[in-house]
PDB file of N, CA and C in Angstrom:
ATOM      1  N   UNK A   1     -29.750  19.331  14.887  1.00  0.00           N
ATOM      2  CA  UNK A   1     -30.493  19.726  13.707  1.00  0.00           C
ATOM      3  C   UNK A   1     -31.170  18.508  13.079  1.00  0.00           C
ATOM      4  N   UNK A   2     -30.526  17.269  13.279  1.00  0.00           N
ATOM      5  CA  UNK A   2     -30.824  16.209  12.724  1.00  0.00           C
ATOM      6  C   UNK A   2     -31.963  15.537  13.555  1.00  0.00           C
ATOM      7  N   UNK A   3     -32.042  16.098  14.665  1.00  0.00           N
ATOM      8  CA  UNK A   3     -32.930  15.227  15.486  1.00  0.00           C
ATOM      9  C   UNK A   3     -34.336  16.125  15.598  1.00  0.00           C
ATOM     10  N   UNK A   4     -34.422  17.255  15.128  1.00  0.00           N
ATOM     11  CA  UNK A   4     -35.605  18.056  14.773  1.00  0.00           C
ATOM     12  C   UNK A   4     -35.902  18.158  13.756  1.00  0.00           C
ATOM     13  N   UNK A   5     -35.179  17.573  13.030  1.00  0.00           N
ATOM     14  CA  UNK A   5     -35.675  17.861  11.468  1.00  0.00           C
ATOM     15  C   UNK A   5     -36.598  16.117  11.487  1.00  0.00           C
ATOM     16  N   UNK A   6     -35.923  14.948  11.686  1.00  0.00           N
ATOM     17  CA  UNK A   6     -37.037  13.845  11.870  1.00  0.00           C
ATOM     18  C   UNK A   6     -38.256  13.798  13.005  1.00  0.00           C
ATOM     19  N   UNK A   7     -37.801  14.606  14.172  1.00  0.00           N
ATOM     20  CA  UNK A   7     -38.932  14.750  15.124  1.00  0.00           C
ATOM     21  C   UNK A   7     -40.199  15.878  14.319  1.00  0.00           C
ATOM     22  N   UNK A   8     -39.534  16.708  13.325  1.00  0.00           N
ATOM     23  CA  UNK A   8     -41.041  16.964  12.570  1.00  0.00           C
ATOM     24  C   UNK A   8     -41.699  15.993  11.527  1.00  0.00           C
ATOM     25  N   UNK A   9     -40.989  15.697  10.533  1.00  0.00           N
ATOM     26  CA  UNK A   9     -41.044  14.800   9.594  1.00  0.00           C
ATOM     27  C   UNK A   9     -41.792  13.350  10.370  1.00  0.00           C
ATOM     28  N   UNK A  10     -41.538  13.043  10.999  1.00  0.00           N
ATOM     29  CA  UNK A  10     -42.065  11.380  11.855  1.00  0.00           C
ATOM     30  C   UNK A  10     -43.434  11.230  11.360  1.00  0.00           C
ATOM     31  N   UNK A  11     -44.425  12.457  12.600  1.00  0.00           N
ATOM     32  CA  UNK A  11     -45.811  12.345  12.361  1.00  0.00           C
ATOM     33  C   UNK A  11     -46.268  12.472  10.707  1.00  0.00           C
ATOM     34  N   UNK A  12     -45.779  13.151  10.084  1.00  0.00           N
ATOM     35  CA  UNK A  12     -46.929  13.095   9.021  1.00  0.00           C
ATOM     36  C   UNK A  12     -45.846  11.477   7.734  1.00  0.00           C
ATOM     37  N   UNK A  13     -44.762  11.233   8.523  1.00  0.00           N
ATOM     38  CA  UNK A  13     -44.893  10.073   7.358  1.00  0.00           C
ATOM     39  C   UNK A  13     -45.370   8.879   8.353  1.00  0.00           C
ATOM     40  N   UNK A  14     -45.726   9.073   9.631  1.00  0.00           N
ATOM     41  CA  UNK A  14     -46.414   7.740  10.140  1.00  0.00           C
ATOM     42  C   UNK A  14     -48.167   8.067  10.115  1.00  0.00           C
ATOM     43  N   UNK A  15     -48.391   9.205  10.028  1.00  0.00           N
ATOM     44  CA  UNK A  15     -49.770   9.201   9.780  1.00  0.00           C
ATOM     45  C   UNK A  15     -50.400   9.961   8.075  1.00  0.00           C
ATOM     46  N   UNK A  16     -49.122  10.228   7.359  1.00  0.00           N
ATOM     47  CA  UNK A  16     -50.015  10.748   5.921  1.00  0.00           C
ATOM     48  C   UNK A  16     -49.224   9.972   5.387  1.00  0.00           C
ATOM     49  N   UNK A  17     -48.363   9.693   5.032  1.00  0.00           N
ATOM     50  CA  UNK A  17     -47.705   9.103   3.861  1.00  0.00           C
ATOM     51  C   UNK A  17     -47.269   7.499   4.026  1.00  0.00           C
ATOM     52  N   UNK A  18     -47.329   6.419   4.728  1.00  0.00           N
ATOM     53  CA  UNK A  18     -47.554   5.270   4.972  1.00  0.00           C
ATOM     54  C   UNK A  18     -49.446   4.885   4.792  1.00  0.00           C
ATOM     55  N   UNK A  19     -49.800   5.888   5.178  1.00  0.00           N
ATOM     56  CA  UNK A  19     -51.396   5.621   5.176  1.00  0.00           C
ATOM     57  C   UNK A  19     -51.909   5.654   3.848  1.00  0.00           C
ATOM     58  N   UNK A  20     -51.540   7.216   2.864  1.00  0.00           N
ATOM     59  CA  UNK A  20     -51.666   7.163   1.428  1.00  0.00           C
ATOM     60  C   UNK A  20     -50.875   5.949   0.953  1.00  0.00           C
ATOM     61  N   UNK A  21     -49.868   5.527   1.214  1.00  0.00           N
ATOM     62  CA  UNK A  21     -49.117   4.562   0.492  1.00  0.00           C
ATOM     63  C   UNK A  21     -50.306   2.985   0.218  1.00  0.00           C
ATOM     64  N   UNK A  22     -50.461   2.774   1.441  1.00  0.00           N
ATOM     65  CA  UNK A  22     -50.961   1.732   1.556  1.00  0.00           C
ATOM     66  C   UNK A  22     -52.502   1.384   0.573  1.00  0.00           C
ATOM     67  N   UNK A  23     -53.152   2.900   0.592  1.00  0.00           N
ATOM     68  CA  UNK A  23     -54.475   2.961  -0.338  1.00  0.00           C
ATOM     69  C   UNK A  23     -54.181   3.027  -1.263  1.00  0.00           C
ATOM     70  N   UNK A  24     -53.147   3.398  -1.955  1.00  0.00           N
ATOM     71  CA  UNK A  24     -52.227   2.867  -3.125  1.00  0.00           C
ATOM     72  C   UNK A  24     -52.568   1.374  -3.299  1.00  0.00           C
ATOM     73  N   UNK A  25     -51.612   0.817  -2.740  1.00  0.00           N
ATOM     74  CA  UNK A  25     -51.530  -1.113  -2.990  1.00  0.00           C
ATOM     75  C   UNK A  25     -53.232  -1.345  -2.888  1.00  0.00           C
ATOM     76  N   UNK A  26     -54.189  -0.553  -2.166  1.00  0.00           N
ATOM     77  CA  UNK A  26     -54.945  -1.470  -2.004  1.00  0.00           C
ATOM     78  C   UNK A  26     -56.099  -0.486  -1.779  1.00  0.00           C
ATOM     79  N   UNK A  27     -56.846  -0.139  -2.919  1.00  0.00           N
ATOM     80  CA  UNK A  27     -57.797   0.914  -2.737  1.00  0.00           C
ATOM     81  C   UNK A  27     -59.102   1.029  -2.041  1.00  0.00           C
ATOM     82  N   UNK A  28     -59.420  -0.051  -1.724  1.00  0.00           N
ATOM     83  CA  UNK A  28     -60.387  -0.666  -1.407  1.00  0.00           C
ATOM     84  C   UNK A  28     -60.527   0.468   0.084  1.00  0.00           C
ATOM     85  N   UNK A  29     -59.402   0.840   0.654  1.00  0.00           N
ATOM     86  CA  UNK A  29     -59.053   1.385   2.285  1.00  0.00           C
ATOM     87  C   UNK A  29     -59.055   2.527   2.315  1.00  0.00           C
ATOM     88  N   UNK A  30     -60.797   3.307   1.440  1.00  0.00           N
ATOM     89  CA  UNK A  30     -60.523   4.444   1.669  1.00  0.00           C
ATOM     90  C   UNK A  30     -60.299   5.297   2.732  1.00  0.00           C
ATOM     91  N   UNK A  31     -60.628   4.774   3.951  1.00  0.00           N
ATOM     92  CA  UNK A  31     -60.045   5.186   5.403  1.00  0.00           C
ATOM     93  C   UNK A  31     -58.431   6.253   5.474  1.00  0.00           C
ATOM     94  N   UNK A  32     -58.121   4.939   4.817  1.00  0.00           N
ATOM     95  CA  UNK A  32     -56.773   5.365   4.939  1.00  0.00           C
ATOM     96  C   UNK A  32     -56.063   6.185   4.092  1.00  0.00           C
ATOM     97  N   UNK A  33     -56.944   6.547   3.090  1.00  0.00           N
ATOM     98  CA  UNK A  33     -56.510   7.383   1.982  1.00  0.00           C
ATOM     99  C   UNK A  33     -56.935   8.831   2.805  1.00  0.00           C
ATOM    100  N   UNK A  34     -58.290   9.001   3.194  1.00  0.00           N
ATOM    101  CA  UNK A  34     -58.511  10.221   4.177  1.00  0.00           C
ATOM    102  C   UNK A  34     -57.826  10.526   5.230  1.00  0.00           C
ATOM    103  N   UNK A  35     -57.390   9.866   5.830  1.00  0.00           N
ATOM    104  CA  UNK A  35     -56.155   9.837   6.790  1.00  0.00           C
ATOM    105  C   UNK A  35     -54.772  10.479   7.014  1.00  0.00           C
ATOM    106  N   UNK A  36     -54.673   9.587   5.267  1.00  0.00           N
ATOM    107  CA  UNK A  36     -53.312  10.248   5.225  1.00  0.00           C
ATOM    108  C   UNK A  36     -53.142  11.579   4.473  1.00  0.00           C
ATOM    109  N   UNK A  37     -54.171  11.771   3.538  1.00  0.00           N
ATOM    110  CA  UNK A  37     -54.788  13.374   3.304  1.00  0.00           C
ATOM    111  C   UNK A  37     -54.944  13.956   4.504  1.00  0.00           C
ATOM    112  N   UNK A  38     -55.219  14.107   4.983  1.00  0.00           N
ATOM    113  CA  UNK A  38     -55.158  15.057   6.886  1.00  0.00           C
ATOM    114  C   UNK A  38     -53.981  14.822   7.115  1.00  0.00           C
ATOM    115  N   UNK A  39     -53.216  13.632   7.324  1.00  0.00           N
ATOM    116  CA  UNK A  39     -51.938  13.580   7.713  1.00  0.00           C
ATOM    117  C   UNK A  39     -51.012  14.692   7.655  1.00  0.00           C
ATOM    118  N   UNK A  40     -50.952  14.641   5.853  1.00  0.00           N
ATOM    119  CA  UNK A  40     -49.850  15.075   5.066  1.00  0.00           C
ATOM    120  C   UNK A  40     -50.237  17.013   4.850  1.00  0.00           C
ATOM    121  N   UNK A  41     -51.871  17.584   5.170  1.00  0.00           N
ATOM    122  CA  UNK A  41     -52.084  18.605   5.449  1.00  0.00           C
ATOM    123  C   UNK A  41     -51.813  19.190   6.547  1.00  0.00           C
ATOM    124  N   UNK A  42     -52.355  18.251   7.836  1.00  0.00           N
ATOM    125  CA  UNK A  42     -51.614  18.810   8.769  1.00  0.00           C
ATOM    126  C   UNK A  42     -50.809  19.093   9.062  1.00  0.00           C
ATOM    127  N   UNK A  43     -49.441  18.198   8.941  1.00  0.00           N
ATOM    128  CA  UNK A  43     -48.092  18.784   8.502  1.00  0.00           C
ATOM    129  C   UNK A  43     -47.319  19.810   8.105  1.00  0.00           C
ATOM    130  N   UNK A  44     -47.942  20.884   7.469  1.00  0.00           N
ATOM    131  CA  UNK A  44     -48.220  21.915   6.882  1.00  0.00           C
ATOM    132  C   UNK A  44     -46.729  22.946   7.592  1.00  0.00           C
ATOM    133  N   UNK A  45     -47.079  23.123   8.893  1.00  0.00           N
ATOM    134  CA  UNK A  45     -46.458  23.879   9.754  1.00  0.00           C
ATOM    135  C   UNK A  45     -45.105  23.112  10.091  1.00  0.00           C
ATOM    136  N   UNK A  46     -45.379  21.727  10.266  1.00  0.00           N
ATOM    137  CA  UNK A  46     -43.558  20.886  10.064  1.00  0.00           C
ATOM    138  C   UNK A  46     -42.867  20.957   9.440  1.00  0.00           C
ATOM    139  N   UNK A  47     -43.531  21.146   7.950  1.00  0.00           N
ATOM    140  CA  UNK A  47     -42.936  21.209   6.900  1.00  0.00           C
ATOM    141  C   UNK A  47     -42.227  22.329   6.633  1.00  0.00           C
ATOM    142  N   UNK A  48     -42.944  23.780   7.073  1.00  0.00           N
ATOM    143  CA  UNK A  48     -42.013  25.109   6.861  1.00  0.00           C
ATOM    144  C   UNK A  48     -41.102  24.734   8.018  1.00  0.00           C
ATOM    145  N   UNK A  49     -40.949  24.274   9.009  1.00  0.00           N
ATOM    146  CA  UNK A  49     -40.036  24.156  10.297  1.00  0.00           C
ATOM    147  C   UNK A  49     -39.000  23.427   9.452  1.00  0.00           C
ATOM    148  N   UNK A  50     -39.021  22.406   8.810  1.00  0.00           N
ATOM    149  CA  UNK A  50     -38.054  21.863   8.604  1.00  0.00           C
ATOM    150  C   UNK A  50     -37.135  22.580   7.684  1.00  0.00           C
ATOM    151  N   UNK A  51     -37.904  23.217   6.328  1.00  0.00           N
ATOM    152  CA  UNK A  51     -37.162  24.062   5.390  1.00  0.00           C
ATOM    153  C   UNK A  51     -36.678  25.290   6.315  1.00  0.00           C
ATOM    154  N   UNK A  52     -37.002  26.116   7.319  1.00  0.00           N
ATOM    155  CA  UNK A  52     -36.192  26.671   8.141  1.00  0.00           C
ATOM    156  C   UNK A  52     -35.270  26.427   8.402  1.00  0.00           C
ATOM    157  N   UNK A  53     -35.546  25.323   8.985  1.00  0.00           N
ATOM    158  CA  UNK A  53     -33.624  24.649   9.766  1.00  0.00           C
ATOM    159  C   UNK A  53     -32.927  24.393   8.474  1.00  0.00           C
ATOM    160  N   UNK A  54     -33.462  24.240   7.184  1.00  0.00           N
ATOM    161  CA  UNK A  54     -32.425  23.467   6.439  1.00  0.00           C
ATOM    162  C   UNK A  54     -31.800  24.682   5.678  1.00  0.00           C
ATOM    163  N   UNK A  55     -32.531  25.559   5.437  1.00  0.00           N
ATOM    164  CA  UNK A  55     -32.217  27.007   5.075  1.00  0.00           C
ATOM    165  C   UNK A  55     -31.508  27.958   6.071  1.00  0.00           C
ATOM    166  N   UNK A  56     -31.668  27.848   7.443  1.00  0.00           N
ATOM    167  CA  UNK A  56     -31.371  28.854   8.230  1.00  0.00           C
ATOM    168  C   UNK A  56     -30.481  28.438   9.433  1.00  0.00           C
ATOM    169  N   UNK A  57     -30.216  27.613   9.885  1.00  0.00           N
ATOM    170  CA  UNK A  57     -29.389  26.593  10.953  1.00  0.00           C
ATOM    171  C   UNK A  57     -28.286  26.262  10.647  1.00  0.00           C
ATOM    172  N   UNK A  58     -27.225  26.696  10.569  1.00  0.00           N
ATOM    173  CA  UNK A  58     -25.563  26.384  10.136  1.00  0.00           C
ATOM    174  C   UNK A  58     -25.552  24.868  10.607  1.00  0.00           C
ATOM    175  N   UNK A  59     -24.322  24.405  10.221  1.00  0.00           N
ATOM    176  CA  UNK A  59     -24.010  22.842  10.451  1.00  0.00           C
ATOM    177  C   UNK A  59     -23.821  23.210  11.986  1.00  0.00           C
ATOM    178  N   UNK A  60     -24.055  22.430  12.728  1.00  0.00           N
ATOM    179  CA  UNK A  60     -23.405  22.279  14.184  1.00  0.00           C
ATOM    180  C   UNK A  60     -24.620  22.887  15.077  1.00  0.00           C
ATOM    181  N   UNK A  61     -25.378  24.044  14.404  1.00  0.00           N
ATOM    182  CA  UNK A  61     -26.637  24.606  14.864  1.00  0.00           C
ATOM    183  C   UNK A  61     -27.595  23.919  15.915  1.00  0.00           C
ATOM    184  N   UNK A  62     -28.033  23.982  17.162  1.00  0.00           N
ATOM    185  CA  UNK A  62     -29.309  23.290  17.796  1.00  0.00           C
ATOM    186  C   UNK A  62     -30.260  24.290  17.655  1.00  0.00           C
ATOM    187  N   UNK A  63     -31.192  23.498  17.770  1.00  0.00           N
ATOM    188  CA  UNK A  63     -32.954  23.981  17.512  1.00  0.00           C
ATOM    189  C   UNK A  63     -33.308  23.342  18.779  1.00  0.00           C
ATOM    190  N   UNK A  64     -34.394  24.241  19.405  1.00  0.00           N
ATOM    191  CA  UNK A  64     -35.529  24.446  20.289  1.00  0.00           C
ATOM    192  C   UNK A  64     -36.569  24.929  19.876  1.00  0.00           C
ATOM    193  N   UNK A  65     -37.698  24.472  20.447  1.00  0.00           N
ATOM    194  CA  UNK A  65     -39.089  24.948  20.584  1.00  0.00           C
ATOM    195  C   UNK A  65     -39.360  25.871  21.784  1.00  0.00           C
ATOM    196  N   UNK A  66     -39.800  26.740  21.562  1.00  0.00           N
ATOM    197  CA  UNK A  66     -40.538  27.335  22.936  1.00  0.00           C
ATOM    198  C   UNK A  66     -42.103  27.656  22.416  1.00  0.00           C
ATOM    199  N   UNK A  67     -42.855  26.629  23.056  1.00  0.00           N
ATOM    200  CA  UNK A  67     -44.370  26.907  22.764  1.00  0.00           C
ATOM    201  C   UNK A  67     -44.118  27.082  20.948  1.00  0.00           C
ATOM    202  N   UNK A  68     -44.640  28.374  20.525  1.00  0.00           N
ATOM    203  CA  UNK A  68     -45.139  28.119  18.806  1.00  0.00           C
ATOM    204  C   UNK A  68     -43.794  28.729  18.302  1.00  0.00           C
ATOM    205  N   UNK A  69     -42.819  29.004  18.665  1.00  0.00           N
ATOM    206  CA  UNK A  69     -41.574  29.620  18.352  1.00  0.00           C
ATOM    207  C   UNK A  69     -40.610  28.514  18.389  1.00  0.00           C
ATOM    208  N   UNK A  70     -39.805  28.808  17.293  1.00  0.00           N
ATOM    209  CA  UNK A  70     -38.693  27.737  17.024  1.00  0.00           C
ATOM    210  C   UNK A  70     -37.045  28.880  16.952  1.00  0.00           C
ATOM    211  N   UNK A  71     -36.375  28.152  17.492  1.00  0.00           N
ATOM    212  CA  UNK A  71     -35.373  29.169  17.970  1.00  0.00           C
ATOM    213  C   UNK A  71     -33.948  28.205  17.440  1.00  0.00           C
ATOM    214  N   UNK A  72     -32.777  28.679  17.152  1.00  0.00           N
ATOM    215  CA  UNK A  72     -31.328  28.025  17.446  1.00  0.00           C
ATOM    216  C   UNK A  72     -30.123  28.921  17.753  1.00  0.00           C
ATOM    217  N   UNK A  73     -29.558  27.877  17.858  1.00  0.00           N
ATOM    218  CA  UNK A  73     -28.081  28.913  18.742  1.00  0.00           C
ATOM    219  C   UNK A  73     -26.664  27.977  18.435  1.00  0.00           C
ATOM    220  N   UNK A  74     -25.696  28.195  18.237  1.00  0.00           N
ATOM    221  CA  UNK A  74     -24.897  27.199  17.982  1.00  0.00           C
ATOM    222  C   UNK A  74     -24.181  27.149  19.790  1.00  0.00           C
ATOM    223  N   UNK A  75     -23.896  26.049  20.072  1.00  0.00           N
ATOM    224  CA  UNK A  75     -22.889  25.641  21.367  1.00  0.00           C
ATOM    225  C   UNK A  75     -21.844  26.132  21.587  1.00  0.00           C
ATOM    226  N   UNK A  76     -21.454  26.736  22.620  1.00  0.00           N
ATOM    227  CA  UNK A  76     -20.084  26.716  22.763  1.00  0.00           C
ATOM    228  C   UNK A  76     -19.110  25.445  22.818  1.00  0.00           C
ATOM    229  N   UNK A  77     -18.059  25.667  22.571  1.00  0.00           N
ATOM    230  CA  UNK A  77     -16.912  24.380  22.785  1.00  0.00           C
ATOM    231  C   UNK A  77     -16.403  24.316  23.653  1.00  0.00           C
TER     232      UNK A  77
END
């Protein structure tokens, strides 16, 4: 659960929210302010994935992708 919840989260804080951060310190980079606006929109669909798992995935829970479907199942022991 832990390893899908940062494998969504990754892309939009290495491409929206390090990028907005930075046009912060230094405005001059509006590049990077547009950037990370797309970033942090695109994201959009990670973002409900993640509140899924965090809402719907018991502790111990794994998550899969299949194509646009996100699925879990807990393990046997």
């Amino acid at each position: 659960k832990g390893h899908f919840i940062f494998k969504c989260l990754l892309p939009s804080i290495v491409l929206g929210f390090i990028p907005f951060i930075i046009f912060w310190i230094n405005p001059k980079l509006t590049v990077l302010a547009t950037l990370g606006m797309l970033g942090i929109a695109t994201a959009a669909g990670d973002f409900y994935n993640v509140r899924n798992a965090l809402r719907q995935v018991p502790k111990g829970g794994r998550i899969y992708q299949h194509k646009y479907d996100t699925f879990w199942y807990m393990p046997e022991k």
